[in-house]
Protein backbone atom coordinates (compact mmCIF):
# COMPACT_ATOMS: atom_id res chain seq x y z
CA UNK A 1 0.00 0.00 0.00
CA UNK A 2 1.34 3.55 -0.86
CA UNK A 3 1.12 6.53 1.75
CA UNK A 4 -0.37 9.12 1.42
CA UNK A 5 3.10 11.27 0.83
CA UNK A 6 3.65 9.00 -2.58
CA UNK A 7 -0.26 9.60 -3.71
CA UNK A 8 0.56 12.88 -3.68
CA UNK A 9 3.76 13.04 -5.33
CA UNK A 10 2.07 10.97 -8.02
CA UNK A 11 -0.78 13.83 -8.55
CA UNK A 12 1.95 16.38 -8.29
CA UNK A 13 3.30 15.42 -11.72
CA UNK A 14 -0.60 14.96 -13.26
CA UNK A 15 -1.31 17.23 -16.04
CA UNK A 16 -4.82 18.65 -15.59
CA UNK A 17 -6.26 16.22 -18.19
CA UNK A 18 -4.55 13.76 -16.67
CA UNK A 19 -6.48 14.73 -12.82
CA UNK A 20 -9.70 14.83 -14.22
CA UNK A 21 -9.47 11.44 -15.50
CA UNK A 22 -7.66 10.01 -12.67
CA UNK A 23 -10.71 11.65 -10.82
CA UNK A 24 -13.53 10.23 -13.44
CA UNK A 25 -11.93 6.63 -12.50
CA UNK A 26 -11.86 6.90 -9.09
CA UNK A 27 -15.84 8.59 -9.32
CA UNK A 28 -16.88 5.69 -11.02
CA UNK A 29 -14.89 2.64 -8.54
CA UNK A 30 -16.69 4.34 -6.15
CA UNK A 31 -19.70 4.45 -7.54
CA UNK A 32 -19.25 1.03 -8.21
CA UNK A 33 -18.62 0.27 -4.93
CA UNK A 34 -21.90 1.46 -3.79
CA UNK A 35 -23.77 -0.37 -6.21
CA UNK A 36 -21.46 -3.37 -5.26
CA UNK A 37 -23.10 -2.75 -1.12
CA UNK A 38 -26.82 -1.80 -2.04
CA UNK A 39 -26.93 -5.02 -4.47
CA UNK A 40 -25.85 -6.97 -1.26
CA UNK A 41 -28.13 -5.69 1.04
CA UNK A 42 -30.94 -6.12 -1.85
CA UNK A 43 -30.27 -9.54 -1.18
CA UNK A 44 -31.72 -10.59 1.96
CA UNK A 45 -35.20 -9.29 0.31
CA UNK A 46 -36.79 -11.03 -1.93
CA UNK A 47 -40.46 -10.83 -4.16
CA UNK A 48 -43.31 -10.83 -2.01
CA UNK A 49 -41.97 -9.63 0.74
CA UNK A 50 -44.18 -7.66 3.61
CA UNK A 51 -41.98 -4.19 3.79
CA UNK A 52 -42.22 -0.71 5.17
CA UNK A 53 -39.88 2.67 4.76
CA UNK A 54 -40.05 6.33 6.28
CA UNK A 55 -41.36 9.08 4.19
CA UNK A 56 -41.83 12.49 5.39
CA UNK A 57 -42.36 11.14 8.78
CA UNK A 58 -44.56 8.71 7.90
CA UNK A 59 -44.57 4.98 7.62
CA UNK A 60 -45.17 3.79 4.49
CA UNK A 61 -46.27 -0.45 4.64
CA UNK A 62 -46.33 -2.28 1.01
CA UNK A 63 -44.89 -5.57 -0.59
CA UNK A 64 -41.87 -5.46 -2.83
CA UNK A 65 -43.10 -6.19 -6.67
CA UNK A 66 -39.83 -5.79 -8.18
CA UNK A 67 -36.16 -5.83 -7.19
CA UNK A 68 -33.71 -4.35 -8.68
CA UNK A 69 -29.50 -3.98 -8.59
CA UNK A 70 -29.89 -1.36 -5.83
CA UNK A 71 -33.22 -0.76 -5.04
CA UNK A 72 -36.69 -2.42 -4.81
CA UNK A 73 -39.93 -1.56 -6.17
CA UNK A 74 -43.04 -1.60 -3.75
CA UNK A 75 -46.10 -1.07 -3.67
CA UNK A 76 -48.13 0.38 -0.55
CA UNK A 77 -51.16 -1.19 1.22
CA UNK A 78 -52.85 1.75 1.69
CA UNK A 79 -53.19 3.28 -1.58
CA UNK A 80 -51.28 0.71 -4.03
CA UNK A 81 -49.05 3.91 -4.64
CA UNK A 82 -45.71 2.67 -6.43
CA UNK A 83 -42.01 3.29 -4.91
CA UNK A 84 -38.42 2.92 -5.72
CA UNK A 85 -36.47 2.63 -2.17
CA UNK A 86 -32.98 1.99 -1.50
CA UNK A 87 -32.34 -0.95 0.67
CA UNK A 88 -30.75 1.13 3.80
CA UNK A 89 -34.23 2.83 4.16
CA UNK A 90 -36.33 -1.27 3.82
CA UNK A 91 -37.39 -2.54 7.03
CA UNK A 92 -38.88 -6.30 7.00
CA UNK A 93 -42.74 -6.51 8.51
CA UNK A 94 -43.89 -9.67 9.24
């Protein structure tokens, strides 16, 4: 692993093309790397499931129709509204 003193002796000699790739790369592994955790936690859900979420200080209660890479699509009890939540803001109901 490099410290932090040879990262920056490394950018030192960047062009500025040459930074704002660098910095479109490391954008992108980290968005990446998000995915990479949401896609995880996605999986302990599956179709079916009884779920709720917070929204505007309200609890929202519905069953997950659809899931997707980082989110899942559900729809609510109450008014069969349709939503597109990420999986930190998913809690199970039984």
């Amino acid at each position: 692993m490099h410290t932090d003193k040879e990262f920056m002796e490394f950018i030192k000699n960047l062009t500025k093309k040459e930074l704002m790739s660098l910095k479109n790369c490391i954008d992108r592994r980290l968005w990446d790397m998000n995915g990479e955790a949401d896609h995880q936690k996605m999986a302990q859900y599956k179709i079916g499931d009884k779920v709720s979420f917070l929204n505007r200080e309200q609890r929202v209660y519905g069953i997950i129709k659809k899931i997707n890479k980082g989110s899942a699509r559900i729809v609510s009890y109450e008014d069969d509204e349709l939503w597109t939540i990420k999986p930190d803001l998913l809690q199970k109901d039984e």
